[in-house]
C-alpha atoms as a PDB file:
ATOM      1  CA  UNK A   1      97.076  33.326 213.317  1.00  0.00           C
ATOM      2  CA  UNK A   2      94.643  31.016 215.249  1.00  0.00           C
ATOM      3  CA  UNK A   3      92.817  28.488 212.478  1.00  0.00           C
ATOM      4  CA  UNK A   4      89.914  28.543 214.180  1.00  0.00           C
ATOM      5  CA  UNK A   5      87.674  31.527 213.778  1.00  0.00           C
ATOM      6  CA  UNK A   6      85.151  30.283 216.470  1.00  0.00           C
ATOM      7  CA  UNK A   7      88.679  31.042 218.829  1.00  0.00           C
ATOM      8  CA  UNK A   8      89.101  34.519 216.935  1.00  0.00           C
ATOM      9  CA  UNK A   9      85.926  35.541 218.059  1.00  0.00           C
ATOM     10  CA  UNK A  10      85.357  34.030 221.585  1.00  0.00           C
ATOM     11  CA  UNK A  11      82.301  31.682 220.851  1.00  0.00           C
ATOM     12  CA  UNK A  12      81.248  28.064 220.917  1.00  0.00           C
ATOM     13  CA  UNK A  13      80.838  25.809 217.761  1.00  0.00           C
ATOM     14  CA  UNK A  14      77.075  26.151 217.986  1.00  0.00           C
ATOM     15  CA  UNK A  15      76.929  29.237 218.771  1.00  0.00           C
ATOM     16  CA  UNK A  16      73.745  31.618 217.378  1.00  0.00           C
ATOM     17  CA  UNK A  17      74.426  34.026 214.140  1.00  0.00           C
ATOM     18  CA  UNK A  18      73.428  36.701 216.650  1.00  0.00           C
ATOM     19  CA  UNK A  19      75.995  35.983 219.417  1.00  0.00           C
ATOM     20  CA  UNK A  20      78.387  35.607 216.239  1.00  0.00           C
ATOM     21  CA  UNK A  21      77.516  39.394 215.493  1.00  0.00           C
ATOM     22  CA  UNK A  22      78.087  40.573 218.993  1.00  0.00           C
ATOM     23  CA  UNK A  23      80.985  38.531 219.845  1.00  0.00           C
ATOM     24  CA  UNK A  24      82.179  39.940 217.131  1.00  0.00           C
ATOM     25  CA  UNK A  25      81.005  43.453 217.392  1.00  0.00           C
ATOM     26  CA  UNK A  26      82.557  43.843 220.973  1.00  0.00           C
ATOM     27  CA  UNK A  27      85.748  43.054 219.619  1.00  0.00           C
ATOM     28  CA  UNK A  28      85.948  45.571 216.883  1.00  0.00           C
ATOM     29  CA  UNK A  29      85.338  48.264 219.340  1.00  0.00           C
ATOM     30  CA  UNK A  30      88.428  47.065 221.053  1.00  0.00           C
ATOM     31  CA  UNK A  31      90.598  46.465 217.611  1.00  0.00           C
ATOM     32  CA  UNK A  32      89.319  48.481 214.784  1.00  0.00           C
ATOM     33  CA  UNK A  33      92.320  50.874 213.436  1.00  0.00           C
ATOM     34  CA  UNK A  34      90.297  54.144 213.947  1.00  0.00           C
ATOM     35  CA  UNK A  35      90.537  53.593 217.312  1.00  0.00           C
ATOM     36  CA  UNK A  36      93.857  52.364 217.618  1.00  0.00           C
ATOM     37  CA  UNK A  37      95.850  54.443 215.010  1.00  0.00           C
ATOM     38  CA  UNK A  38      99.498  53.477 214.509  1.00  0.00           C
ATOM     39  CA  UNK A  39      99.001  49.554 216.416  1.00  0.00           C
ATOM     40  CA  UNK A  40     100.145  47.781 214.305  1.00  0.00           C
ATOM     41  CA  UNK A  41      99.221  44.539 216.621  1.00  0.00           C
ATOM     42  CA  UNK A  42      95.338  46.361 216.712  1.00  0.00           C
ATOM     43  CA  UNK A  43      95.215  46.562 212.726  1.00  0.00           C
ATOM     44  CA  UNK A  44      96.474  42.841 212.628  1.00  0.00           C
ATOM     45  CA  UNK A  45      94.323  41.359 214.967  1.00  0.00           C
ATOM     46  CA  UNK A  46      91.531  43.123 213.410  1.00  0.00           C
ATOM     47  CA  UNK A  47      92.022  41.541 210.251  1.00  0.00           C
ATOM     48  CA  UNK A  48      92.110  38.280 212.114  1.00  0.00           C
ATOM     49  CA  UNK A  49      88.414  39.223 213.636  1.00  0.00           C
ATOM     50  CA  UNK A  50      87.021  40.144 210.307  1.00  0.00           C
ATOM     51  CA  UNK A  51      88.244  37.167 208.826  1.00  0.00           C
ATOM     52  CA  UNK A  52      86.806  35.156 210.984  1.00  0.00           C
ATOM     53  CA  UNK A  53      83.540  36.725 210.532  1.00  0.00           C
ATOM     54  CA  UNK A  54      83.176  36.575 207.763  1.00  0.00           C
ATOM     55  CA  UNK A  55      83.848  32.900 207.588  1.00  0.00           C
ATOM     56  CA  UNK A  56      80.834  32.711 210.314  1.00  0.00           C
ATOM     57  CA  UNK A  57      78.310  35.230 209.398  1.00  0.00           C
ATOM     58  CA  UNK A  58      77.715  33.342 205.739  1.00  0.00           C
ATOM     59  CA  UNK A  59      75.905  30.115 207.017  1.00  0.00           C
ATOM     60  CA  UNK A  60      77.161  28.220 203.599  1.00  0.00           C
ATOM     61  CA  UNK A  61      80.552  29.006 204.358  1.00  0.00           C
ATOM     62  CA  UNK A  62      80.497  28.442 208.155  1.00  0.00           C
ATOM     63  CA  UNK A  63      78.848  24.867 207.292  1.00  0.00           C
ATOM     64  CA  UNK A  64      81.444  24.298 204.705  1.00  0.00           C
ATOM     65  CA  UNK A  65      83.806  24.511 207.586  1.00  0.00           C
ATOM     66  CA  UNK A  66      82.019  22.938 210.384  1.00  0.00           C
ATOM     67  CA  UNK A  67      82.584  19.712 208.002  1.00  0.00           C
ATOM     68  CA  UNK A  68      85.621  20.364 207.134  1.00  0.00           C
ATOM     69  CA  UNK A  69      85.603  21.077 203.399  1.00  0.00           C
ATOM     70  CA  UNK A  70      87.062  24.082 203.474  1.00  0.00           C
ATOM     71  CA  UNK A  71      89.550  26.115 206.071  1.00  0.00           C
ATOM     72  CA  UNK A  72      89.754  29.900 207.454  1.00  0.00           C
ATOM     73  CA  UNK A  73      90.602  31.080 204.524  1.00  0.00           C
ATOM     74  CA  UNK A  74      88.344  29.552 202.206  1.00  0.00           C
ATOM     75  CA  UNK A  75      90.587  26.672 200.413  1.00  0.00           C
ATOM     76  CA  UNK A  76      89.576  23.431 199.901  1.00  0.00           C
ATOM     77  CA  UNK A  77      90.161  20.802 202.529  1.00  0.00           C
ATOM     78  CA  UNK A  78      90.015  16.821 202.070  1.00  0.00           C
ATOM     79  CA  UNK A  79      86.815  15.457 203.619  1.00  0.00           C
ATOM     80  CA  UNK A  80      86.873  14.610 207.058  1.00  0.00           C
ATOM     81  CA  UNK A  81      83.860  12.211 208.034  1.00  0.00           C
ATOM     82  CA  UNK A  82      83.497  13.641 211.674  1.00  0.00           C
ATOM     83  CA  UNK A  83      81.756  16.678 210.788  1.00  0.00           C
ATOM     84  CA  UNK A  84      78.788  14.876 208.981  1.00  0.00           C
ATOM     85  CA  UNK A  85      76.670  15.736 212.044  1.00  0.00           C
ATOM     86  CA  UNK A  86      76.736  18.967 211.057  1.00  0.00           C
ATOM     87  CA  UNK A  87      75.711  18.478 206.895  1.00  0.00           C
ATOM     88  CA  UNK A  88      71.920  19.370 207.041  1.00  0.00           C
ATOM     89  CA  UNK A  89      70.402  22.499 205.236  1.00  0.00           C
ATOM     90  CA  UNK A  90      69.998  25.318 208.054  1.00  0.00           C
ATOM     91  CA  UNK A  91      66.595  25.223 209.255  1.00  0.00           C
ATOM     92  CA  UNK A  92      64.506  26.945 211.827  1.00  0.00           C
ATOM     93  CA  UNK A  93      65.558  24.822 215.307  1.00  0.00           C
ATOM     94  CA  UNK A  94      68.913  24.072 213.422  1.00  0.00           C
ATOM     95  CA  UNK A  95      71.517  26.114 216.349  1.00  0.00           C
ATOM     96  CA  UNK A  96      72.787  28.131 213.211  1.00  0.00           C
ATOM     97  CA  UNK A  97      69.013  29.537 211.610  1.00  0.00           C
ATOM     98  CA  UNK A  98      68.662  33.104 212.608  1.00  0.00           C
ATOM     99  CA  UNK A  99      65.305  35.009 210.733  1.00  0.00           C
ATOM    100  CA  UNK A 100      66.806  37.933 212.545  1.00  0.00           C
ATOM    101  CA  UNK A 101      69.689  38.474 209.976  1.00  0.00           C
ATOM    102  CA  UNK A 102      71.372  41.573 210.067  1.00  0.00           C
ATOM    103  CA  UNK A 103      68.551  43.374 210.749  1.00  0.00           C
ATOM    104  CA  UNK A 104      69.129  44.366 214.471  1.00  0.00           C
ATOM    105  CA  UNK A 105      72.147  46.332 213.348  1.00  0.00           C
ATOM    106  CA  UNK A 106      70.250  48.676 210.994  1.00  0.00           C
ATOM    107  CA  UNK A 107      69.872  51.445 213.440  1.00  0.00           C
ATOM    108  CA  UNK A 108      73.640  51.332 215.013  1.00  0.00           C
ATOM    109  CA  UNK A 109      75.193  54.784 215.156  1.00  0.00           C
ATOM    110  CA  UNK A 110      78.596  54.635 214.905  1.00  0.00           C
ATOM    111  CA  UNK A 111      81.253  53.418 213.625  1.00  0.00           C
ATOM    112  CA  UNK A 112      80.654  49.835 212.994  1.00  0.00           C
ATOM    113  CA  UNK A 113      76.981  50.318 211.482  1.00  0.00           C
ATOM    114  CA  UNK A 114      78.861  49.876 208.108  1.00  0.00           C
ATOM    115  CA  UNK A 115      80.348  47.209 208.426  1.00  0.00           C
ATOM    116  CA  UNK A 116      77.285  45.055 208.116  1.00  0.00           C
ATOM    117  CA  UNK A 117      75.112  47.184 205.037  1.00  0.00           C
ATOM    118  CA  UNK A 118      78.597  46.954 202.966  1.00  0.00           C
ATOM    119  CA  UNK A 119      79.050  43.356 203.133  1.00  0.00           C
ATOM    120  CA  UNK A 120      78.827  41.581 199.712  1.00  0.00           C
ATOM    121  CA  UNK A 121      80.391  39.630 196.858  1.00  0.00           C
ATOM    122  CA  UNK A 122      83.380  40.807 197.093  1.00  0.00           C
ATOM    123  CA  UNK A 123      84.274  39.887 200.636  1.00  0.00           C
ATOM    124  CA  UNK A 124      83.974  41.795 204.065  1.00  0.00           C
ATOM    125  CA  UNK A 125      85.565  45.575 204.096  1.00  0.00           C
ATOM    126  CA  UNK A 126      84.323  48.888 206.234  1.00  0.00           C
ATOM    127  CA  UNK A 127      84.642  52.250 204.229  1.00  0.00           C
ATOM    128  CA  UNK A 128      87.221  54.719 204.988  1.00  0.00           C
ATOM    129  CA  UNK A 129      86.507  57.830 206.950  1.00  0.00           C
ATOM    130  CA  UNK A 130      85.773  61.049 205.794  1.00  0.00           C
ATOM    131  CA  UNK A 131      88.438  63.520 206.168  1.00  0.00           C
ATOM    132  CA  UNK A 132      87.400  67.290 206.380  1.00  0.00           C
ATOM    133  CA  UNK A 133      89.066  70.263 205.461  1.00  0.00           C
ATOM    134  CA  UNK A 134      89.019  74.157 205.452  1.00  0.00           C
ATOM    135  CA  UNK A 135      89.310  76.666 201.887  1.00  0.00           C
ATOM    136  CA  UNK A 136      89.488  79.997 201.651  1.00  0.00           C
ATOM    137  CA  UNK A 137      88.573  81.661 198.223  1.00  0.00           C
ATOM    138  CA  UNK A 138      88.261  84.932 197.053  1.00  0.00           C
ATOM    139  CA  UNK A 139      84.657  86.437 197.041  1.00  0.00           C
ATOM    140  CA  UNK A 140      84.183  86.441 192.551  1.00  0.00           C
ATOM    141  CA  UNK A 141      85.567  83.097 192.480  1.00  0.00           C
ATOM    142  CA  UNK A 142      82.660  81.607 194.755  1.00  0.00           C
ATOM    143  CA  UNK A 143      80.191  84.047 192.998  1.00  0.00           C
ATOM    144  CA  UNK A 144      81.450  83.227 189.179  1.00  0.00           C
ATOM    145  CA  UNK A 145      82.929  80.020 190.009  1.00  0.00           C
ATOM    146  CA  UNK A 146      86.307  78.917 189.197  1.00  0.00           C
ATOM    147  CA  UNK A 147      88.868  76.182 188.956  1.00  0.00           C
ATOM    148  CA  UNK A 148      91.832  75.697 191.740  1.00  0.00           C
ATOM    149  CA  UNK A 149      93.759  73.269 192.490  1.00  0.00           C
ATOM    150  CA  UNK A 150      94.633  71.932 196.162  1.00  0.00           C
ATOM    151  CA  UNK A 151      97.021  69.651 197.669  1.00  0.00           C
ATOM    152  CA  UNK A 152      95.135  67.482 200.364  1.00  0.00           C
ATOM    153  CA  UNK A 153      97.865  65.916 203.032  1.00  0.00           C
ATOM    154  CA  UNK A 154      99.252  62.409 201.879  1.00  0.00           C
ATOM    155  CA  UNK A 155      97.803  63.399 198.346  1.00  0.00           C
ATOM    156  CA  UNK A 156      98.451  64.440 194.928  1.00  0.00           C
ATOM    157  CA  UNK A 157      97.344  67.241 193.668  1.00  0.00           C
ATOM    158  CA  UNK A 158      93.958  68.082 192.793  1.00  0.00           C
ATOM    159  CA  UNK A 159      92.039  70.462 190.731  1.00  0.00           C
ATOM    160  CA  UNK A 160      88.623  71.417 192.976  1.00  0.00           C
ATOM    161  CA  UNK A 161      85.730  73.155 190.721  1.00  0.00           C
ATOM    162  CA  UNK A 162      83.718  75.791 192.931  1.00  0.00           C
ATOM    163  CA  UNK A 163      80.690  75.878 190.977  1.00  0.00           C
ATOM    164  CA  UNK A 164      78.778  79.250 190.128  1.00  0.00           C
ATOM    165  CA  UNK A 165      76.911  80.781 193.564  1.00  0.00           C
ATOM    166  CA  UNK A 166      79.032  79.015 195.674  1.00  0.00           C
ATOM    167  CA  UNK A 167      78.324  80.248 199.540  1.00  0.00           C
ATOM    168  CA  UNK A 168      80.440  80.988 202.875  1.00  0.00           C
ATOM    169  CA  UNK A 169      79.904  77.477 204.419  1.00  0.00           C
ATOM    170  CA  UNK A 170      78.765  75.657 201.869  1.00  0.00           C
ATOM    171  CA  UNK A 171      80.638  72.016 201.734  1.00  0.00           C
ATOM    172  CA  UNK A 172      82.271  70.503 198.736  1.00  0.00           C
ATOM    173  CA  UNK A 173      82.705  66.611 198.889  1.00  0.00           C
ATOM    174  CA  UNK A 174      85.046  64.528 196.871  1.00  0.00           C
ATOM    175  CA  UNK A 175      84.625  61.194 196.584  1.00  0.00           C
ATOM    176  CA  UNK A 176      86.546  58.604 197.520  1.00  0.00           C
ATOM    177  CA  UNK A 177      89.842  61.499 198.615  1.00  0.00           C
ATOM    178  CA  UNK A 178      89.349  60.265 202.147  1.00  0.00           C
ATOM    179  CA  UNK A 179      90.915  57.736 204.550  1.00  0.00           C
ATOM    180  CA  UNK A 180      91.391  53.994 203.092  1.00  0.00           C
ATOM    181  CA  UNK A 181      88.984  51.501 203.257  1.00  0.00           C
ATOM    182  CA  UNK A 182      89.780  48.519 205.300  1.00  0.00           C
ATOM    183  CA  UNK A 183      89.467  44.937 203.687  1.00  0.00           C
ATOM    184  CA  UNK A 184      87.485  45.501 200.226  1.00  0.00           C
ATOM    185  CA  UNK A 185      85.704  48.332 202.102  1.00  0.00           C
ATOM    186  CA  UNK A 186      85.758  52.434 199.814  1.00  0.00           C
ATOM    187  CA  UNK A 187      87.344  54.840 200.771  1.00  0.00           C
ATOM    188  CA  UNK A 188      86.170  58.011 202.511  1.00  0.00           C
ATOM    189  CA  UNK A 189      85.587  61.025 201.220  1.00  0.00           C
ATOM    190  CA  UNK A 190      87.097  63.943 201.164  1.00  0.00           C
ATOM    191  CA  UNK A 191      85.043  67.379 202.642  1.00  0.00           C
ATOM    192  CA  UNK A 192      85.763  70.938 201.680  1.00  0.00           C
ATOM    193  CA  UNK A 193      84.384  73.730 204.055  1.00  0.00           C
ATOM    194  CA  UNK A 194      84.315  77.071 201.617  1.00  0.00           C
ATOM    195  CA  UNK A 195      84.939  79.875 203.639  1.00  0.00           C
ATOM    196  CA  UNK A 196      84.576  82.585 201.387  1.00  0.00           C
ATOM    197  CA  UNK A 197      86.646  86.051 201.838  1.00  0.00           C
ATOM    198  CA  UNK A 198      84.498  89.185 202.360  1.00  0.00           C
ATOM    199  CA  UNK A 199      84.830  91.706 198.928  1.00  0.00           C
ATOM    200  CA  UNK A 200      85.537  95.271 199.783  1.00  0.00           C
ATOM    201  CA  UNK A 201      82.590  96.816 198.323  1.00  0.00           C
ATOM    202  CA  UNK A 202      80.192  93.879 197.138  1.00  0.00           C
ATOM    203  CA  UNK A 203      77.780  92.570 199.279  1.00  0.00           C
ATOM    204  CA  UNK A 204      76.019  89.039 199.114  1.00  0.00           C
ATOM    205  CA  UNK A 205      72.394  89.434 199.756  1.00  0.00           C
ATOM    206  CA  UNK A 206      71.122  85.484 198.889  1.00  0.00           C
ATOM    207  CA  UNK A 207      71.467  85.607 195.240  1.00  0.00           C
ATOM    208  CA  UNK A 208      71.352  89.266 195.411  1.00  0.00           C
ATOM    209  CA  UNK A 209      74.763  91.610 195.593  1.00  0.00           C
ATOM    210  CA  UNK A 210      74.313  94.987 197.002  1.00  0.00           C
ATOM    211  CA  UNK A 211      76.647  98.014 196.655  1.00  0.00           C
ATOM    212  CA  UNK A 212      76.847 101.472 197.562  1.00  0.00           C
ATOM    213  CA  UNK A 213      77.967 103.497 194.754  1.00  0.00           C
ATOM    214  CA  UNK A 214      79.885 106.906 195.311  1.00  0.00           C
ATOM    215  CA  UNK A 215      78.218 109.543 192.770  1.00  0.00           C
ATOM    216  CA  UNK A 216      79.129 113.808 192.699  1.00  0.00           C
ATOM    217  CA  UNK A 217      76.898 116.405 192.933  1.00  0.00           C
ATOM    218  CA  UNK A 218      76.530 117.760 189.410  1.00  0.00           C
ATOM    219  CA  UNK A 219      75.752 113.376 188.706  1.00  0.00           C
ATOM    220  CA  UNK A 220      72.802 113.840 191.030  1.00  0.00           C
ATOM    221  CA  UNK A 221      71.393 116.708 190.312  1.00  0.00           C
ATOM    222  CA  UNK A 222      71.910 116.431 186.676  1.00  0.00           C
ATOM    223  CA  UNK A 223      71.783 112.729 186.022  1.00  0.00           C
ATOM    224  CA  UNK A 224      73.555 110.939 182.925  1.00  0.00           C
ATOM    225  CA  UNK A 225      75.787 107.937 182.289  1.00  0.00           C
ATOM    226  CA  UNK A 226      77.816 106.588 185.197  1.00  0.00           C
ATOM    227  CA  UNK A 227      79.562 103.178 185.327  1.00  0.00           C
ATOM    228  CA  UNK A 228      78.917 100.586 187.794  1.00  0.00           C
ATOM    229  CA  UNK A 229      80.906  97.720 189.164  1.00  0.00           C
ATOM    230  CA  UNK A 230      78.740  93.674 189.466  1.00  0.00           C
ATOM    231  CA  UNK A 231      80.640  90.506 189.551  1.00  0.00           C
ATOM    232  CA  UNK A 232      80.244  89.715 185.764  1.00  0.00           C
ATOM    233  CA  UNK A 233      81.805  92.818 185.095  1.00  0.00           C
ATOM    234  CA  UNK A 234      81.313  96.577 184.669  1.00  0.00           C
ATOM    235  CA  UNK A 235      78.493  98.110 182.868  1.00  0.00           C
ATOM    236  CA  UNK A 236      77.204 101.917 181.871  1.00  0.00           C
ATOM    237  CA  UNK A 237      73.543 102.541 184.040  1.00  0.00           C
ATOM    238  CA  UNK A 238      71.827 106.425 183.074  1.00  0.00           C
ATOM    239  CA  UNK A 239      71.834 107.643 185.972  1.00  0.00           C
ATOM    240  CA  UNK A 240      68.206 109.554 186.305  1.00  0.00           C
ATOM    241  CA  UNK A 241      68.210 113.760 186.801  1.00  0.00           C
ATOM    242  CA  UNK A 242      67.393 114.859 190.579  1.00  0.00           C
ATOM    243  CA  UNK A 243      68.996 111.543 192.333  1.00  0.00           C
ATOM    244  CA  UNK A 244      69.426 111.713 195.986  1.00  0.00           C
ATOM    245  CA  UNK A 245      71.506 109.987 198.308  1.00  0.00           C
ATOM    246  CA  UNK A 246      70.085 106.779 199.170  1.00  0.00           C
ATOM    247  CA  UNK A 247      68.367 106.275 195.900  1.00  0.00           C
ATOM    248  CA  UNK A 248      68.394 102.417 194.998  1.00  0.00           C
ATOM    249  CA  UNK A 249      68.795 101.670 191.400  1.00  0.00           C
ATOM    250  CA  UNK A 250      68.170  97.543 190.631  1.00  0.00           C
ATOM    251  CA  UNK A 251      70.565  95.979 188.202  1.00  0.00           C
ATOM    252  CA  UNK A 252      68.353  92.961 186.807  1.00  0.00           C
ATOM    253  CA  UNK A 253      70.290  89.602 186.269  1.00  0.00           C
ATOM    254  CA  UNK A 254      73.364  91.023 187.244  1.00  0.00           C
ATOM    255  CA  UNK A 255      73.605  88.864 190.173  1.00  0.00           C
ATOM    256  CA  UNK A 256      74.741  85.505 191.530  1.00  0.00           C
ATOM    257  CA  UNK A 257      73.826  82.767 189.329  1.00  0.00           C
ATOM    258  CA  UNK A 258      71.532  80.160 189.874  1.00  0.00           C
ATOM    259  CA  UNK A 259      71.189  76.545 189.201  1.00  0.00           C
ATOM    260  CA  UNK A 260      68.324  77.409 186.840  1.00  0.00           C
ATOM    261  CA  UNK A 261      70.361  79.519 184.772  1.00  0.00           C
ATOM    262  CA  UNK A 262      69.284  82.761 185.925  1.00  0.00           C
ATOM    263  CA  UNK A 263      70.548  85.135 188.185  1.00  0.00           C
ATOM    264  CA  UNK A 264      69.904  87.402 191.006  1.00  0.00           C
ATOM    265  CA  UNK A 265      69.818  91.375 190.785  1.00  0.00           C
ATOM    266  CA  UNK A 266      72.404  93.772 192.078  1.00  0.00           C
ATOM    267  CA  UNK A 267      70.726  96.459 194.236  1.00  0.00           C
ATOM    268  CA  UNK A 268      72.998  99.928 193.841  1.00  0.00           C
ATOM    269  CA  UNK A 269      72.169 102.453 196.399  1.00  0.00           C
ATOM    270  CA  UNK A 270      73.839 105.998 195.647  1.00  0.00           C
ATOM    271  CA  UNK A 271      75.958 108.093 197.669  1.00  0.00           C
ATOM    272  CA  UNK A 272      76.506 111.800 196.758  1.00  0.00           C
ATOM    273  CA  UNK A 273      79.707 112.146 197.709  1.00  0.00           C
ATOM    274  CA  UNK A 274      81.464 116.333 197.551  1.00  0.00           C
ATOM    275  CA  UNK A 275      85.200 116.954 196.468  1.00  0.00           C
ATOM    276  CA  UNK A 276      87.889 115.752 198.871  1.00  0.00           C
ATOM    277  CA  UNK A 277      89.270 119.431 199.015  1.00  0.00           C
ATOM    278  CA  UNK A 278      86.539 122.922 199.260  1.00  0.00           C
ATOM    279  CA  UNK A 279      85.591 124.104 195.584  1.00  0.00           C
ATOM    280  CA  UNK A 280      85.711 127.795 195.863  1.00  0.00           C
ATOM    281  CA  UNK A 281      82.987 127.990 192.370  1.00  0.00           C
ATOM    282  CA  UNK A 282      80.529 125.504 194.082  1.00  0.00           C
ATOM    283  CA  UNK A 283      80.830 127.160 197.780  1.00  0.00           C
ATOM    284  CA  UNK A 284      80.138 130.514 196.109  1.00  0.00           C
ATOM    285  CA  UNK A 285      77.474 129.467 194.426  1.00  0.00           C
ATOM    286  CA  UNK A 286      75.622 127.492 197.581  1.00  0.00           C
ATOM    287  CA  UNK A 287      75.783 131.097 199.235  1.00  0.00           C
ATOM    288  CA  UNK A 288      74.477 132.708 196.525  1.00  0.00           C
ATOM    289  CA  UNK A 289      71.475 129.822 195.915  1.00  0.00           C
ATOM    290  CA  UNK A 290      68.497 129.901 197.767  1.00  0.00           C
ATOM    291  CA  UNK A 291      66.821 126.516 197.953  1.00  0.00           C
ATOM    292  CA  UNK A 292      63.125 126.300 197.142  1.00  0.00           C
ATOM    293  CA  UNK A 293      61.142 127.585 200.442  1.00  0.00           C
ATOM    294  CA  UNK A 294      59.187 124.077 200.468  1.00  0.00           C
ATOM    295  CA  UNK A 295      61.835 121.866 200.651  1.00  0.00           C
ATOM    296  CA  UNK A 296      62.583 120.731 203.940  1.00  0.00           C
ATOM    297  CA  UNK A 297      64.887 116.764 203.866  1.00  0.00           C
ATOM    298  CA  UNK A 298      63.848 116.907 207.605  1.00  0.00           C
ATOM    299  CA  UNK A 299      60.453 117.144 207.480  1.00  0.00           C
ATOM    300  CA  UNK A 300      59.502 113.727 208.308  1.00  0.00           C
ATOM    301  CA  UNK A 301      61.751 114.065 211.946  1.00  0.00           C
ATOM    302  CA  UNK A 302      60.094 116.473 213.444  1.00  0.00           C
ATOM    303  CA  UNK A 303      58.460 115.285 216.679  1.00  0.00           C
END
């Protein structure tokens, strides 16, 4: 590759840090491998760019080279009298002082924004980009939480934790699973949409689950112990005498857990539900039972 980074970037020998960080900038849009995935020739000449860069953009370095102590790479070179023009301190007037910095690329809004806030010690790199990615899981799991493990493309595989109250939509992010980092830049991340499968009786309700729970006749009318379904498990509720259909009974704690270490409720709304097939004893005796002469379930619709 071209010695001479000053030729790598398109600028002259005195030119300003600023024009440095445009020259420069204009030709990362053309070569950086995001934008040119598979060239090969892109990636190189890239690496060329950045190189060059970062040679320029540290004024101790870039004077270092302007009088020829070191070369585009950094090693030592022998002395070479010529450049002493160029020996004095950077000061403001001197053609390589810029107060400006990096400060005018603070607000940039794509890709190359990192490029310049990630710069340090260890030499020039840009982080890797964030790769995103769908799960399904079963309603408990994302209520309870669970461990699964997931093979990402290009990737080992990996055990994912879905934490306790997990929702539909909610995204999980794993550091450092995504795309490479270029030069000594990290690499990406790695994000999980949760898509969470609908349960065939439970319903989320924020940390709340709701149910409808199927009860018989003689339950209603005469009440006692009946067993109800939550995510934690089942558990025996006394069902009160007299209970009609749409009768809400509140389960307290026995919902989705929260960060605090409580939990939600779980809201159970009854359902008298008769026998599948006619029962000739309870049809007899609904023709034989007259129902009180003030009760009327309709009273309220009359218009």
């Amino acid at each position: 590759m071209s010695q001479d980074p000053y030729e790598l970037l398109g600028v002259q020998r005195n030119a300003t840090q600023r024009e440095i960080q445009s020259a420069f900038r204009k030709a990362a849009k053309k070569l950086h491998p995001d934008l040119n995935p598979g060239d090969k020739e892109a990636e190189a000449k890239f690496k060329e760019i950045s190189a060059a860069y970062e040679l320029l953009s540290d004024e101790e370095k870039r004077h270092r080279f302007d009088r020829g102590e070191i070369d585009m790479t950094g090693a030592e070179q022998a002395s070479r009298s010529f450049y002493r023009d160029y020996a004095s301190a950077s000061s403001p007037g001197d053609p390589y002082h810029n107060a400006g910095g990096f400060a005018d690329f603070g607000d940039a809004d794509d890709i190359f924004a990192s490029f310049f806030s990630r710069r340090g010690s260890a030499g020039f790199g840009s982080a890797g980009r964030d790769r995103h990615f769908v799960m399904e899981i079963d309603f408990l799991d994302a209520i309870t939480g669970t461990t699964t493990q997931v093979k990402l493309p290009d990737g080992p595989p990996l055990d994912i934790r879905i934490p306790p109250g997990t929702r539909d939509g909610q995204t999980l992010r794993l550091r450092g699973k995504g795309s490479s980092g270029y030069g000594s830049g990290p690499a990406g991340d790695a994000l999980i949409d949760i898509k969470v499968r609908p349960h065939r009786f439970f319903i989320r309700d924020g940390d709340d689950i709701r149910l409808e729970l199927p009860v018989t006749l003689a339950e209603a009318v005469l009440g006692g112990k009946v067993r109800v379904p939550t995510p934690s498990g089942p558990v025996n509720v006394a069902l009160p005498p007299n209970s009609s259909s749409g009768k809400v009974l509140r389960l307290k704690g026995k919902g989705v857990p929260k960060r605090n270490g409580t939990a939600g409720d779980v809201y159970v709304t009854l359902k008298i539900v008769l026998p599948d097939q006619p029962d000739e004893q309870l049809t007899d005796f609904m023709r034989g039972w007259t129902p009180g002469s003030t009760q009327n379930p309709r009273r309220d619709m009359e218009v």
